[in-house]
PDB file of N, CA and C in Angstrom:
ATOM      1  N   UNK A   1     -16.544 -24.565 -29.164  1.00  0.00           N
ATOM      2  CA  UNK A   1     -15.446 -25.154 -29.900  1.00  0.00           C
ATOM      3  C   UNK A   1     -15.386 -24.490 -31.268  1.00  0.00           C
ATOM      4  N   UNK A   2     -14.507 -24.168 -31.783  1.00  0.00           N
ATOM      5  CA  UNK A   2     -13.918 -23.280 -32.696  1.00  0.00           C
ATOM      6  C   UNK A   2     -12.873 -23.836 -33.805  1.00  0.00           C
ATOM      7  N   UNK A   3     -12.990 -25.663 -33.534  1.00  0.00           N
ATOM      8  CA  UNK A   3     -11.812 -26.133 -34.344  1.00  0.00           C
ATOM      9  C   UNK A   3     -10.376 -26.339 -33.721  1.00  0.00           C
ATOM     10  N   UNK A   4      -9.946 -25.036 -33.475  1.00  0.00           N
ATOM     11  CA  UNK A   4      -8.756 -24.832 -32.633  1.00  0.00           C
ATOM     12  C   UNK A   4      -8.800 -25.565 -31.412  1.00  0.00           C
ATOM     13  N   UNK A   5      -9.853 -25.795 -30.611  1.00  0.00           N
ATOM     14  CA  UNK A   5      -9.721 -25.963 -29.071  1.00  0.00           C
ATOM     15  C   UNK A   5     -10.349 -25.193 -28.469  1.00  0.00           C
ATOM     16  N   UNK A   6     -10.910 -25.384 -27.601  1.00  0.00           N
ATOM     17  CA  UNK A   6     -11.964 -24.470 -26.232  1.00  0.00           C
ATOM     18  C   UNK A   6     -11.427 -23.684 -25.909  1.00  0.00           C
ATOM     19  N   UNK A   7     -11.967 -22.280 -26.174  1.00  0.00           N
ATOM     20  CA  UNK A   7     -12.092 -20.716 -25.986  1.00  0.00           C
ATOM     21  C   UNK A   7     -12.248 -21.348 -24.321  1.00  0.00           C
ATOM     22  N   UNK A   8     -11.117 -20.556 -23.652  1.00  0.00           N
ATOM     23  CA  UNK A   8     -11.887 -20.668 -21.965  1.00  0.00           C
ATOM     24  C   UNK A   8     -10.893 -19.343 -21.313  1.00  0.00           C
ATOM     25  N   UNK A   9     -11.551 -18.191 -20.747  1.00  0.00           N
ATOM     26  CA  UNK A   9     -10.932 -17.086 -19.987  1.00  0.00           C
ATOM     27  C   UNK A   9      -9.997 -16.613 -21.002  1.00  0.00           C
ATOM     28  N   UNK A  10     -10.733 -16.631 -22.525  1.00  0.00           N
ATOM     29  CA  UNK A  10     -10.149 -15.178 -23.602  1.00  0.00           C
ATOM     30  C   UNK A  10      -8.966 -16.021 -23.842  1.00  0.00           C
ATOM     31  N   UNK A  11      -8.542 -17.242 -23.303  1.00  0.00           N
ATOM     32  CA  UNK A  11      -7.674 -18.203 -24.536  1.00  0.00           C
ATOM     33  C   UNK A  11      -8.199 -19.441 -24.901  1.00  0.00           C
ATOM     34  N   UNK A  12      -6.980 -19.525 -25.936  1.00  0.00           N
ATOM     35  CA  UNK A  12      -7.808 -20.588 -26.867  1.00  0.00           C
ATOM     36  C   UNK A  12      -6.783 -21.830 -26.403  1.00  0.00           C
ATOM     37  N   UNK A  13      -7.448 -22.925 -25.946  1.00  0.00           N
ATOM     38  CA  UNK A  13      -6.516 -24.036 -25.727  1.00  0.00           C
ATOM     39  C   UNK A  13      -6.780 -25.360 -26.822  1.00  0.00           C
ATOM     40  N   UNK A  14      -5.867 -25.814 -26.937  1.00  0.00           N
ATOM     41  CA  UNK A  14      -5.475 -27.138 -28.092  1.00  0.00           C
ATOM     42  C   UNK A  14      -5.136 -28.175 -27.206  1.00  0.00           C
ATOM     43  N   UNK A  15      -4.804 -29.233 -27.988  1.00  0.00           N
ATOM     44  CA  UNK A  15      -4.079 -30.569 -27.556  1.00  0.00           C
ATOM     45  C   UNK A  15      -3.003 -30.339 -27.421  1.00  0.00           C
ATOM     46  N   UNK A  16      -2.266 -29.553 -28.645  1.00  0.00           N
ATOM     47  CA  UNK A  16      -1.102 -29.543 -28.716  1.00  0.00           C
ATOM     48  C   UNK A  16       0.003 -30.727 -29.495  1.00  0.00           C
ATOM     49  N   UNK A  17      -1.365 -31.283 -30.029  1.00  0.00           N
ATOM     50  CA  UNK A  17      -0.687 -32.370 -30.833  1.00  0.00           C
ATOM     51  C   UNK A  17      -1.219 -31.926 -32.193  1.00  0.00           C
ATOM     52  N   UNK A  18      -0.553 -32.826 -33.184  1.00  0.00           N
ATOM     53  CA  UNK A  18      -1.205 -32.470 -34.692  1.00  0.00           C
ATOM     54  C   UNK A  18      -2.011 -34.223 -34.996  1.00  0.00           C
ATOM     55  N   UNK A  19      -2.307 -34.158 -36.534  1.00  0.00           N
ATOM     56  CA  UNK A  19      -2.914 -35.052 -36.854  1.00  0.00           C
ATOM     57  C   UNK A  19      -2.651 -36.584 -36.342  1.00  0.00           C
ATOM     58  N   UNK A  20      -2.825 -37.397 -36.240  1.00  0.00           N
ATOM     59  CA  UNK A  20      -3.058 -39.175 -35.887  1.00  0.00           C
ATOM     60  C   UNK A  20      -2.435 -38.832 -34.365  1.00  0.00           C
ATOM     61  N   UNK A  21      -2.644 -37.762 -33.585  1.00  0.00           N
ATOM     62  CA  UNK A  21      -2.064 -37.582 -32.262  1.00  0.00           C
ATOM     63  C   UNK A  21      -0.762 -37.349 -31.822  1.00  0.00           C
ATOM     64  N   UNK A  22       0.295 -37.379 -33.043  1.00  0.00           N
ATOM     65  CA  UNK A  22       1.680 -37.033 -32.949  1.00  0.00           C
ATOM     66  C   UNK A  22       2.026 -35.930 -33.048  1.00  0.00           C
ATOM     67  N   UNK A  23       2.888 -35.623 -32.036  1.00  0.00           N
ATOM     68  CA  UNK A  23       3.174 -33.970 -32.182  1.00  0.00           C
ATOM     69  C   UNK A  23       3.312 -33.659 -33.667  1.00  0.00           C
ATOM     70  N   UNK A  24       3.191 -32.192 -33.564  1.00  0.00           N
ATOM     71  CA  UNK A  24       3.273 -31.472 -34.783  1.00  0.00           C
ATOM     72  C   UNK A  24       5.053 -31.820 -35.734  1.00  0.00           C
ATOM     73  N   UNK A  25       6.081 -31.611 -34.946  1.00  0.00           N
ATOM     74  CA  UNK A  25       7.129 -31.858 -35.017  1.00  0.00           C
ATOM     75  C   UNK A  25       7.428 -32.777 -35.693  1.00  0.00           C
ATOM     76  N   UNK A  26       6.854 -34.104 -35.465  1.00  0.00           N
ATOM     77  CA  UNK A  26       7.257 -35.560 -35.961  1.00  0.00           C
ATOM     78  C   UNK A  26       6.465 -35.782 -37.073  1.00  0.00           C
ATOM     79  N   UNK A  27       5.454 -35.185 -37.276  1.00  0.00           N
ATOM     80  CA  UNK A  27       4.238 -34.989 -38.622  1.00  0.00           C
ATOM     81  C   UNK A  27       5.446 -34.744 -39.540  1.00  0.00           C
ATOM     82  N   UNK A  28       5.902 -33.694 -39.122  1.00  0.00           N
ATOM     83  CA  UNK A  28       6.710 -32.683 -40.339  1.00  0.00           C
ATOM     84  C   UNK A  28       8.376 -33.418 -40.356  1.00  0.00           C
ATOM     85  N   UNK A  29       8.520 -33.879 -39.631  1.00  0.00           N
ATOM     86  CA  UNK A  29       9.584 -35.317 -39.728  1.00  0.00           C
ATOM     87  C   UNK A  29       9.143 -36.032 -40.959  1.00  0.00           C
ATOM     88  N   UNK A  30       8.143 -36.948 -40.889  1.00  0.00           N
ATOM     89  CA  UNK A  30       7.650 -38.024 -41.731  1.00  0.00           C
ATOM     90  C   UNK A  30       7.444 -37.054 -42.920  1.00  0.00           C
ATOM     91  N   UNK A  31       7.080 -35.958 -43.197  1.00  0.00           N
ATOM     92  CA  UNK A  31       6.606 -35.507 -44.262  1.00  0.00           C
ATOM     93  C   UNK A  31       7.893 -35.279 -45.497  1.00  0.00           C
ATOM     94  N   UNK A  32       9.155 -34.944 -44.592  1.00  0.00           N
ATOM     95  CA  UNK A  32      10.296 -34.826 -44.977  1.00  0.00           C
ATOM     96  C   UNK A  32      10.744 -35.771 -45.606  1.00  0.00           C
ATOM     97  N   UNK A  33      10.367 -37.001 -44.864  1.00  0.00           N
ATOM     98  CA  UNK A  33      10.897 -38.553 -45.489  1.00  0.00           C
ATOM     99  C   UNK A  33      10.126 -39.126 -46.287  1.00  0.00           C
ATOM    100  N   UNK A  34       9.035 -38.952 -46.553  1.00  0.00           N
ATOM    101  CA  UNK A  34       8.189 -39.066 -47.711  1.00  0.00           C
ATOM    102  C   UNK A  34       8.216 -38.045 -48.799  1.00  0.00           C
ATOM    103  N   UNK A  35       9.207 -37.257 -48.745  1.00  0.00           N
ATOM    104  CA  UNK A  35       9.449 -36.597 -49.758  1.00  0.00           C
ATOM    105  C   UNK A  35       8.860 -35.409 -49.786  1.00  0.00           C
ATOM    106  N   UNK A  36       7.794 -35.009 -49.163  1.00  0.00           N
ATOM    107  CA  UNK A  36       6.906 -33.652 -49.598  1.00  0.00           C
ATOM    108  C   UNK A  36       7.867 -32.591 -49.101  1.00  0.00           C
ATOM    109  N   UNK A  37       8.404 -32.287 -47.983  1.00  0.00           N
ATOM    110  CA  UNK A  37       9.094 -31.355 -47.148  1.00  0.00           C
ATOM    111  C   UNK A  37      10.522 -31.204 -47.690  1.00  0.00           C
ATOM    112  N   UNK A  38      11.017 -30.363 -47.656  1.00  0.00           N
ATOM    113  CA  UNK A  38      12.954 -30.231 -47.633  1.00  0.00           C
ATOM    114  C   UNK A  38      13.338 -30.294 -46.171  1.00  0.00           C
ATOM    115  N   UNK A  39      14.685 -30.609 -46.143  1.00  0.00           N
ATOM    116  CA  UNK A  39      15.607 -30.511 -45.338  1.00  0.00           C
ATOM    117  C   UNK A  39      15.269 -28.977 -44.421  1.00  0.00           C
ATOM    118  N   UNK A  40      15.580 -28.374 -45.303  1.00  0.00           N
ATOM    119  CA  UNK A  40      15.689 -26.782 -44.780  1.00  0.00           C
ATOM    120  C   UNK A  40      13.968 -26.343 -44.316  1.00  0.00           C
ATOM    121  N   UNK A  41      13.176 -27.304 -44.541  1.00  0.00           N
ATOM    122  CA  UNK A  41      11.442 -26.833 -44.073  1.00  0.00           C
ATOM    123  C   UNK A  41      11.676 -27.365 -42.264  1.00  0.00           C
ATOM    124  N   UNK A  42      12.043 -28.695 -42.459  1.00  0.00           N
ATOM    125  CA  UNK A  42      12.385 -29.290 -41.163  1.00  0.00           C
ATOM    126  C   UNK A  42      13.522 -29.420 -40.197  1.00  0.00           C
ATOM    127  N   UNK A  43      14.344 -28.596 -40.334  1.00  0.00           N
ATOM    128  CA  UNK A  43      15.807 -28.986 -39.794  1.00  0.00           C
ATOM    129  C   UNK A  43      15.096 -28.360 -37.679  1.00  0.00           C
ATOM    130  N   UNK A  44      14.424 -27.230 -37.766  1.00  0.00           N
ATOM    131  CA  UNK A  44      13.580 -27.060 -36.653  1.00  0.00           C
ATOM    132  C   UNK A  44      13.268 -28.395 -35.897  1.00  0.00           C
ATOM    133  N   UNK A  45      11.776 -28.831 -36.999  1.00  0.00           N
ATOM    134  CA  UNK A  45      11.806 -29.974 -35.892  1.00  0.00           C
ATOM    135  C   UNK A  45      12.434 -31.186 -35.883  1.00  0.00           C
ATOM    136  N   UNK A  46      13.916 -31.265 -36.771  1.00  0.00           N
ATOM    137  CA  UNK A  46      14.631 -32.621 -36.284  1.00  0.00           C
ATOM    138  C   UNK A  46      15.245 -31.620 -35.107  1.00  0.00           C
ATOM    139  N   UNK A  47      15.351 -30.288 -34.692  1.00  0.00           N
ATOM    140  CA  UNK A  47      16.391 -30.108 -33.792  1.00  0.00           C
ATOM    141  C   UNK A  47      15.201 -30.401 -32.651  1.00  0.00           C
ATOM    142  N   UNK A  48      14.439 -29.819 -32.608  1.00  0.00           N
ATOM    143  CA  UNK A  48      13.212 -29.950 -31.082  1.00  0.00           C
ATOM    144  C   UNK A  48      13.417 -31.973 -31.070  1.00  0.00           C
ATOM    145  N   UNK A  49      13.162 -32.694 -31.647  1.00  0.00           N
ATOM    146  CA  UNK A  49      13.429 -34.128 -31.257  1.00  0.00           C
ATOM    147  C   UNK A  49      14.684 -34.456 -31.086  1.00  0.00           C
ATOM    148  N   UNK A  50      15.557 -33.933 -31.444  1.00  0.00           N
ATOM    149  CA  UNK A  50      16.929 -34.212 -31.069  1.00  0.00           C
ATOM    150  C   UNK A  50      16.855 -33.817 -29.676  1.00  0.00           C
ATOM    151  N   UNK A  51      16.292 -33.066 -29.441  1.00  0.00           N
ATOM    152  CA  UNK A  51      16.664 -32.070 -27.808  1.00  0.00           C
ATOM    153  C   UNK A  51      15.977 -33.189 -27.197  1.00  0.00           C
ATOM    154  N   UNK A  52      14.927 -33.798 -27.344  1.00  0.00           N
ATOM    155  CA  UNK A  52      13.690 -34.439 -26.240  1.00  0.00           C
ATOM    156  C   UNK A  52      14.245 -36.011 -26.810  1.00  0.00           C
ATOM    157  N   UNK A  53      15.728 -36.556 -27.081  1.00  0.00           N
ATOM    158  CA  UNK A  53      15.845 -37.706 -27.226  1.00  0.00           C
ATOM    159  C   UNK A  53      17.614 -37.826 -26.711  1.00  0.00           C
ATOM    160  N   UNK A  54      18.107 -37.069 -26.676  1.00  0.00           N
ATOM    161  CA  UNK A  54      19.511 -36.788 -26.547  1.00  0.00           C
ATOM    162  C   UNK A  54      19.630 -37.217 -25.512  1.00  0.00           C
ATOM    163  N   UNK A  55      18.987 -37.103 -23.596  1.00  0.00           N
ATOM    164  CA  UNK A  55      19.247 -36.844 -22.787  1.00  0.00           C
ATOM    165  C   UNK A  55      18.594 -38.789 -22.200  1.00  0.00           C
ATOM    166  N   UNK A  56      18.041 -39.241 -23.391  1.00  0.00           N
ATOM    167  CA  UNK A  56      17.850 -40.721 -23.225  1.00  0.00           C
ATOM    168  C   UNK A  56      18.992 -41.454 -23.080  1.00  0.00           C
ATOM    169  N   UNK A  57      19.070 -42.883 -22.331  1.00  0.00           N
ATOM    170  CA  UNK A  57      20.144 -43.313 -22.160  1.00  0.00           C
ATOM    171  C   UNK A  57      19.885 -44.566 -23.545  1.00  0.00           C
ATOM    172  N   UNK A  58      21.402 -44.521 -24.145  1.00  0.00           N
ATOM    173  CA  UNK A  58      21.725 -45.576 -25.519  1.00  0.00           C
ATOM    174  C   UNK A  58      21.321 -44.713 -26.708  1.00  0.00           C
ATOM    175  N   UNK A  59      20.717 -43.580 -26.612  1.00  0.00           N
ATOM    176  CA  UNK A  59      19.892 -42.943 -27.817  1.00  0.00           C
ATOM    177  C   UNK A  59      21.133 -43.197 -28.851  1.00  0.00           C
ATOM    178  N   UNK A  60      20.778 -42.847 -30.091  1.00  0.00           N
ATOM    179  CA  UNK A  60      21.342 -42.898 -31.146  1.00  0.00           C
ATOM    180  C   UNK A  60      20.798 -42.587 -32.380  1.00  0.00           C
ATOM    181  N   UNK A  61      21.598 -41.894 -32.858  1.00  0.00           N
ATOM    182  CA  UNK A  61      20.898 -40.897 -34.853  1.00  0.00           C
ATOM    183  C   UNK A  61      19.957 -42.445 -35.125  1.00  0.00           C
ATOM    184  N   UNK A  62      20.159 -43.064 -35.410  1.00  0.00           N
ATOM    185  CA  UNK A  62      19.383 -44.652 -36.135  1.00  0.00           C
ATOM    186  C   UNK A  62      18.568 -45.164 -35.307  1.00  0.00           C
ATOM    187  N   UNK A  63      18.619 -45.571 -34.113  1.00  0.00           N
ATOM    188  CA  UNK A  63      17.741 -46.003 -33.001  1.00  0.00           C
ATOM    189  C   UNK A  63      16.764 -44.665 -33.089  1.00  0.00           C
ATOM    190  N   UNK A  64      16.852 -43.524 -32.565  1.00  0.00           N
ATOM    191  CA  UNK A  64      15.923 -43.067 -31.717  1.00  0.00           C
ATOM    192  C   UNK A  64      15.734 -41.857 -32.498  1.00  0.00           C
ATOM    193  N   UNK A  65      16.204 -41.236 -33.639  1.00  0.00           N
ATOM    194  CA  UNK A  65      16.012 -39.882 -34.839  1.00  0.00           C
ATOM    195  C   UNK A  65      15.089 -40.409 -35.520  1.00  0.00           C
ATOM    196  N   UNK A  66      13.529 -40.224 -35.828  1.00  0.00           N
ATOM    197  CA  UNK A  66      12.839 -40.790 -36.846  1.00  0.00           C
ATOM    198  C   UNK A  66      14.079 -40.347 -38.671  1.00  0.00           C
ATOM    199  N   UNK A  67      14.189 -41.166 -39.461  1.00  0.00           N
ATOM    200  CA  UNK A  67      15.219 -40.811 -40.267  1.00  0.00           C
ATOM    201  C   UNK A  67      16.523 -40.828 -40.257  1.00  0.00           C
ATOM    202  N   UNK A  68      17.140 -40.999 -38.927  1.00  0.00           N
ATOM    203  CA  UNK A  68      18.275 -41.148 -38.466  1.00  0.00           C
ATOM    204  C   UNK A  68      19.659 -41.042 -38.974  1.00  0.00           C
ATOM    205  N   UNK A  69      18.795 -42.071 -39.528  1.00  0.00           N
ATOM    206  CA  UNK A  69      20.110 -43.504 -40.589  1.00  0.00           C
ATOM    207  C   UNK A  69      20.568 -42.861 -41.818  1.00  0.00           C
ATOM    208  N   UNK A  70      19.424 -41.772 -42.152  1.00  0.00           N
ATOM    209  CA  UNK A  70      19.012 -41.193 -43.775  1.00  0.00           C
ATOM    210  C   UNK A  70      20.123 -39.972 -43.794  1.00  0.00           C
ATOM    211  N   UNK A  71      20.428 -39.496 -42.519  1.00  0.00           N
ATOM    212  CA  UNK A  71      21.034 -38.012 -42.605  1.00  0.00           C
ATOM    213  C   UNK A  71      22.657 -37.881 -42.814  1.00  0.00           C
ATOM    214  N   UNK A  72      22.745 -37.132 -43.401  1.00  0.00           N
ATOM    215  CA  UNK A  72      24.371 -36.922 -43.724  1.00  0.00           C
ATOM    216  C   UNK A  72      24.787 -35.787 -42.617  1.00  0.00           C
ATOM    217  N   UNK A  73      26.069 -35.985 -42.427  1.00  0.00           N
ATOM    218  CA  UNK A  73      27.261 -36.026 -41.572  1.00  0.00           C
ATOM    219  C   UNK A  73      27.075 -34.317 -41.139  1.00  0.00           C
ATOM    220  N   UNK A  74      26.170 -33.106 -42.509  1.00  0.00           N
ATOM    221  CA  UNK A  74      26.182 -31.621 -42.169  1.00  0.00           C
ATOM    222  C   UNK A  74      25.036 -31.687 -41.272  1.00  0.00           C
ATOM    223  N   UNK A  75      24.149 -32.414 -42.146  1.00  0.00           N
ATOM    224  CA  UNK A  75      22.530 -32.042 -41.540  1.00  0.00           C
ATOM    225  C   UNK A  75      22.668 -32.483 -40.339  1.00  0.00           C
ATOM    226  N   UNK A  76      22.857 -33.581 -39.475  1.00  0.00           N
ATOM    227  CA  UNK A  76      22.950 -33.703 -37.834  1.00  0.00           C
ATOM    228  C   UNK A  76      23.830 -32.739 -37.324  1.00  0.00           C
ATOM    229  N   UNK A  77      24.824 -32.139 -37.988  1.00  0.00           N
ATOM    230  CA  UNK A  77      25.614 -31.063 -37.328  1.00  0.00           C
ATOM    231  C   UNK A  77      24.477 -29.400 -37.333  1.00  0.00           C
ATOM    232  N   UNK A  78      23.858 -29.645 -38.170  1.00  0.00           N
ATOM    233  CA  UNK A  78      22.991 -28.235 -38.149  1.00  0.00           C
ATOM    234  C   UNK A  78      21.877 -28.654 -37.310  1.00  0.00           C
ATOM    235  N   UNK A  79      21.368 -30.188 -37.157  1.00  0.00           N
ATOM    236  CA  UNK A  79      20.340 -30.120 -35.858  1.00  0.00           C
ATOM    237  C   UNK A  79      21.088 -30.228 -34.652  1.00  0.00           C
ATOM    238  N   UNK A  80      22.499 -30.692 -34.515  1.00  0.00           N
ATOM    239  CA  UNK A  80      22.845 -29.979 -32.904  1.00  0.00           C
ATOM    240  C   UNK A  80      23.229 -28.500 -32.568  1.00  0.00           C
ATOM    241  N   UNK A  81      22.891 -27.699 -33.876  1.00  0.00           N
ATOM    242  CA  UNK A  81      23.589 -26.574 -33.556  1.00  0.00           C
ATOM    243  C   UNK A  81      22.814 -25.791 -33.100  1.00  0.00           C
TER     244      UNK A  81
END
């Protein structure tokens, strides 16, 4: 073990999650909304959760976007784009 994840057949494998077990993606969500991150650090991973919530049935920017509620009318147009 190397930190990264178990060296096994010359790769290196992970969880694939980041810290408290939440994807990496949603880390850098919350980090945004606590202020540390910009818009433009995260617009990536609001688009990767937009993709893996869209195809839910009732989803919605406020229900199911961590931040949702917070985003103006460009920024959800640049995470569906």
């Amino acid at each position: 073990m190397n930190g990264f994840g178990d060296v096994k057949g010359g790769k290196i494998e992970g969880t694939g999650k980041g810290k408290g077990g939440r994807a990496p993606h949603l880390n850098n969500i919350d980090e945004f909304l606590s202020g540390s991150k910009t818009f433009d650090e995260v617009v990536n991973d609001y688009a990767k959760h937009y993709v893996e919530v869209i195809n839910t049935k009732g989803w919605s920017w406020e229900k199911s976007i961590s931040g949702g509620d917070s985003l103006t009318g460009g920024q959800k147009k640049l995470i569906k784009s």
